[in-house]
Protein backbone atom coordinates (compact mmCIF):
# COMPACT_ATOMS: atom_id res chain seq x y z
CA UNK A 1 -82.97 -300.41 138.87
CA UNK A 2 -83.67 -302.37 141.96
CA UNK A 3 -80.22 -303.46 144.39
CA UNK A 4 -80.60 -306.81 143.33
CA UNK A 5 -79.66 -305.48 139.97
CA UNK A 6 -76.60 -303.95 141.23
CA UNK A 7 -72.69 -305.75 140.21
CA UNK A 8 -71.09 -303.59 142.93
CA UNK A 9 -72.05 -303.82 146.46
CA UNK A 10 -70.16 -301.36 149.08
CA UNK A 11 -70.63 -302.23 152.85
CA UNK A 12 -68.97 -301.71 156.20
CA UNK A 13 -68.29 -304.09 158.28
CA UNK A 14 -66.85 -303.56 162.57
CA UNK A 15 -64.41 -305.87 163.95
CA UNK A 16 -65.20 -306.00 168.29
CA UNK A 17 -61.76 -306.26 169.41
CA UNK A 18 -63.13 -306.98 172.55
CA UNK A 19 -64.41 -310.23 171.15
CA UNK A 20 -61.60 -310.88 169.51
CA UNK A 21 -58.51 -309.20 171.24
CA UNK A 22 -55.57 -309.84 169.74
CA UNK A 23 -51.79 -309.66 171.31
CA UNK A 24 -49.34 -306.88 171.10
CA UNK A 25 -47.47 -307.23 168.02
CA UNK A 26 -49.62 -310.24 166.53
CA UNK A 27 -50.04 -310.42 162.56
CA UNK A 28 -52.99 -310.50 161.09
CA UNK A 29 -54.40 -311.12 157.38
CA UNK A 30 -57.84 -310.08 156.85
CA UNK A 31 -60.20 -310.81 153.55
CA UNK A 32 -63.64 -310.61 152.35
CA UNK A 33 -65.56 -313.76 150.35
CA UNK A 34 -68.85 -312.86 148.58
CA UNK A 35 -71.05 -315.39 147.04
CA UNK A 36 -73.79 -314.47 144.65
CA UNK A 37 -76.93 -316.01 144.22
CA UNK A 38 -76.81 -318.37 141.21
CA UNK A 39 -78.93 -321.23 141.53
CA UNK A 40 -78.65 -321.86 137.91
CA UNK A 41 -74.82 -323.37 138.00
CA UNK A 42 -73.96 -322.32 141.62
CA UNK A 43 -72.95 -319.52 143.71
CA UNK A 44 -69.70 -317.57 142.56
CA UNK A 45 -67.48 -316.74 145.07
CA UNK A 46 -65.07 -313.60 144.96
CA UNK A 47 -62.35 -312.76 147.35
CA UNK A 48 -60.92 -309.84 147.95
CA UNK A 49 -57.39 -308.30 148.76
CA UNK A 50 -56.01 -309.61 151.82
CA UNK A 51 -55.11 -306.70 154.40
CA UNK A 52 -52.14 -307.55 156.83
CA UNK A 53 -52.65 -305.52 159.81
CA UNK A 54 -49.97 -305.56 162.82
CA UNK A 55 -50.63 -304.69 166.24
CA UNK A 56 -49.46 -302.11 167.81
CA UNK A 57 -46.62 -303.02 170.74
CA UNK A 58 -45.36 -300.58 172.84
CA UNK A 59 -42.72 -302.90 174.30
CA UNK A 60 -41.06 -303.99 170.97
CA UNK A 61 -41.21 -299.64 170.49
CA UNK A 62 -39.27 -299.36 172.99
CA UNK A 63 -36.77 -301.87 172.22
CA UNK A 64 -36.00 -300.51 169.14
CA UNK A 65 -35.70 -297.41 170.39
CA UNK A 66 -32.93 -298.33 173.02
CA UNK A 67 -31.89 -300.37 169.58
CA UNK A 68 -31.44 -296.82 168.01
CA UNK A 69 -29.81 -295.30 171.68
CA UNK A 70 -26.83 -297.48 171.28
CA UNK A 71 -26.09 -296.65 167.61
CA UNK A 72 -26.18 -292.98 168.53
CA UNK A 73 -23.86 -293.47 171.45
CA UNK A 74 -21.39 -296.17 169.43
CA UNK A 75 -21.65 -293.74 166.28
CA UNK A 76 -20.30 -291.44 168.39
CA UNK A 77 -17.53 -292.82 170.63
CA UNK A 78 -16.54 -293.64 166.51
CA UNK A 79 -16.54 -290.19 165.75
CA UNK A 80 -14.11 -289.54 168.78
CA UNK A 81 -11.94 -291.87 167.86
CA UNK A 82 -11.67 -290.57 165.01
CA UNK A 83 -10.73 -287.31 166.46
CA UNK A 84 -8.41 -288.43 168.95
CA UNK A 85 -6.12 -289.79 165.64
CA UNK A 86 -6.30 -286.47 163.83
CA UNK A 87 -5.36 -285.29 167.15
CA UNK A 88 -2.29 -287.91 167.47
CA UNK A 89 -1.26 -286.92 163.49
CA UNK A 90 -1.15 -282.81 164.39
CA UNK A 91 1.11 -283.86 167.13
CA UNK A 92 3.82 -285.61 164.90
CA UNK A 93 3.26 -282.42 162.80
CA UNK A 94 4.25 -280.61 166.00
CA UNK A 95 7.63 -282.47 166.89
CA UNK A 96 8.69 -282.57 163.32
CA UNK A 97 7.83 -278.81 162.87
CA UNK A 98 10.11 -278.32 165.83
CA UNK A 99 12.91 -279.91 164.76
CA UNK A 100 13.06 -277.86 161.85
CA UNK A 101 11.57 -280.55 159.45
CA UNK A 102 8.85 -279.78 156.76
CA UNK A 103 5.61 -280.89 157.58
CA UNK A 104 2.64 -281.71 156.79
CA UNK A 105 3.75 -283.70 154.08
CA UNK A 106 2.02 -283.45 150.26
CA UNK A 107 0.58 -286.42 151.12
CA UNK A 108 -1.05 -286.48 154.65
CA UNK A 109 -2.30 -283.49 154.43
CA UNK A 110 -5.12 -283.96 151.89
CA UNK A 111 -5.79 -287.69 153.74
CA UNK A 112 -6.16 -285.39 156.78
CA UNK A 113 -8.75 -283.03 155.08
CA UNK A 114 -10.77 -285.99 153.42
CA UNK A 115 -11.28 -288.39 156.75
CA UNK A 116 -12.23 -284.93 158.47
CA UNK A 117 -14.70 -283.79 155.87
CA UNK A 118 -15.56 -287.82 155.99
CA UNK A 119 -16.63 -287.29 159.53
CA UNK A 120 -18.46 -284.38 159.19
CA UNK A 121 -21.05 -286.53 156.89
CA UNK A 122 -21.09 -289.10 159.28
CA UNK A 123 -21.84 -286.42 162.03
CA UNK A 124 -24.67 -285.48 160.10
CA UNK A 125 -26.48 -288.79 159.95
CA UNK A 126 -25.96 -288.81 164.02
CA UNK A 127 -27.97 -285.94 164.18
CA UNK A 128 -30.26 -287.40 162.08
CA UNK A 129 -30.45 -290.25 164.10
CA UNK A 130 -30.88 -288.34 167.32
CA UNK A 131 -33.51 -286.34 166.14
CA UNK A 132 -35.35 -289.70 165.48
CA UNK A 133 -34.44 -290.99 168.98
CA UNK A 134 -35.61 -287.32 170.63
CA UNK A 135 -39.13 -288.16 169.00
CA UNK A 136 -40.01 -291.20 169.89
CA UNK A 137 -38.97 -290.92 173.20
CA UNK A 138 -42.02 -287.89 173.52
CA UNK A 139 -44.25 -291.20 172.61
CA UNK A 140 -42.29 -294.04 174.59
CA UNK A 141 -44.49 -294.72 177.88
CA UNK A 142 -41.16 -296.33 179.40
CA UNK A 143 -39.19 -293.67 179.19
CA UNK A 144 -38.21 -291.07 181.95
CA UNK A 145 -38.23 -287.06 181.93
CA UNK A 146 -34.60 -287.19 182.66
CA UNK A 147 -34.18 -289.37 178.98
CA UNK A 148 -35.65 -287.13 177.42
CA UNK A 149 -33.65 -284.24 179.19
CA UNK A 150 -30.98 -286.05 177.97
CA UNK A 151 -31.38 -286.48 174.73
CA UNK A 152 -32.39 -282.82 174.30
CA UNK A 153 -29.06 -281.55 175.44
CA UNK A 154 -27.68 -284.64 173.05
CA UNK A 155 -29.26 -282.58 170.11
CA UNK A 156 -28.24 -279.24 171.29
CA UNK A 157 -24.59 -280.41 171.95
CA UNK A 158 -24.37 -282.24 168.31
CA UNK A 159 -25.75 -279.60 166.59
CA UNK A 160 -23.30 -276.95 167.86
CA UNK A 161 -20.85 -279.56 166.88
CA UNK A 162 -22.00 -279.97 163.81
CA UNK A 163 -22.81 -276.81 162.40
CA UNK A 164 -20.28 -275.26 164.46
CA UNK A 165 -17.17 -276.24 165.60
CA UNK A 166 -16.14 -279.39 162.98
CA UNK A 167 -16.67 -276.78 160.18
CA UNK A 168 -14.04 -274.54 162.17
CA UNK A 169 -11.67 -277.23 162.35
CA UNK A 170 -12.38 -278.69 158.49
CA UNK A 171 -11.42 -274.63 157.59
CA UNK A 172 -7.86 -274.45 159.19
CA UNK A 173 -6.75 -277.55 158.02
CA UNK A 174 -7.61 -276.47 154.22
CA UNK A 175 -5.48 -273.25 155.34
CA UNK A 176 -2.59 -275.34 156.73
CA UNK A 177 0.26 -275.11 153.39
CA UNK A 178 1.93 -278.70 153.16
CA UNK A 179 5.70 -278.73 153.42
CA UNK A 180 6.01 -275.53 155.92
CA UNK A 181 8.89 -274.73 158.64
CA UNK A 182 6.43 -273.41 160.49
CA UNK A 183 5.01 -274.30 163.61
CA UNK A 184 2.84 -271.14 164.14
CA UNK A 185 0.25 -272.61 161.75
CA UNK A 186 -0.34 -275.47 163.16
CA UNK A 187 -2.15 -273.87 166.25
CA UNK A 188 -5.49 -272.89 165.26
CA UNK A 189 -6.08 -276.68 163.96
CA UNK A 190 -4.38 -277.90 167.42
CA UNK A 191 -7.31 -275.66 169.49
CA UNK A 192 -9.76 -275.95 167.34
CA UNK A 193 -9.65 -280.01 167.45
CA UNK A 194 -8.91 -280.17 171.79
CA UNK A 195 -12.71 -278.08 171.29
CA UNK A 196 -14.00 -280.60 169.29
CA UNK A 197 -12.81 -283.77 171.35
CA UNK A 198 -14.27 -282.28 174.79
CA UNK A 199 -17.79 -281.78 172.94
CA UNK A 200 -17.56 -285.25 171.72
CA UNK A 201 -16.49 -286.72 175.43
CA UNK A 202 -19.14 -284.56 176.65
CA UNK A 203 -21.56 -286.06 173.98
CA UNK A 204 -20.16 -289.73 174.91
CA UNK A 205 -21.37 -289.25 178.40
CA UNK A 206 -24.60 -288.16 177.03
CA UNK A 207 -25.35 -290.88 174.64
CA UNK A 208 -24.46 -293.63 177.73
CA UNK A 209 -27.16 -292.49 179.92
């Protein structure tokens, strides 16, 4: 069976950038025509599927990964804020636990428990994030040692957070009892949330650099 013979044809074919450079992040679509040899009623022609091919750009890289820096660092001044209210909340539990009045009530307690266990998740996908951040500054050519530095200690400092000191916090407030005289057990939540909004402050300063 000679090649002519042959309805499938398989070649490999080299594209000289150098010939034809192309800019940083310019689109391209690339196909193949064929045309046999019919002299009979004419050439067929067959095309094949178009390739879209984007070049690679360092610069529009590193935008988006100062794009993902400032979602980290607004994601969590959130999370503080968010802190900083349970905070405000466990001190009108205080003064009305002091005065002799029953507190938390049946109903702001379990709102209490659900935005913190709500924060947790949201924690989570900000270590997420910064884990993405952490690797693509390794590849980023514009960025420094000392972001990188930073971002490391970002990661250590949300994980210990994370796996550490927001489940402390989400476990005494599922221990506080709702309608208590008691201000003794509002203490552990009261510490335990002062060590969670320093690491987040700390964090804040982090994620700004």
């Amino acid at each position: 069976k000679g090649r002519f013979a042959n309805r499938q044809v398989q070649e490999t074919f080299a594209w000289d950038m150098h010939q034809w450079p192309l800019p940083s992040g310019e689109t391209v679509q690339v196909y193949v025509e064929v045309y046999d040899n019919d002299t009979i009623s004419g050439p067929k022609k067959g095309v094949s599927q178009t390739l879209t091919l984007k070049v690679h750009s360092r610069e529009q890289e590193h935008q988006n990964l100062e794009k993902l820096q400032e979602e980290v660092a607004a994601a969590v001044l959130d999370l503080l804020a968010d802190h900083l209210d349970l905070a405000e909340q466990l001190r009108t539990w205080q003064e009305q636990a002091d005065a002799g009045k029953p507190t938390p009530s049946h109903e702001a307690l379990p709102q209490a428990r659900d935005q913190q266990r709500a924060a947790m998740e949201r924690a989570e996908q900000v270590t997420r994030q910064i884990e993405q951040a952490l690797e693509r500054v390794q590849h980023d050519p514009f960025s420094t040692y000392e972001t990188y530095a930073d971002m490391q200690a970002l990661q250590r400092n949300m994980t210990h957070l994370q796996n550490t000191l927001m489940p402390q916090l989400q476990q005494s407030l599922q221990a506080l009892r709702p309608q208590s005289h008691s201000p003794a057990q509002l203490q552990q939540p009261k510490q335990q949330l002062e060590s969670v909004v320093q690491e987040l402050e700390r964090l804040s300063s982090l994620a700004e650099h």
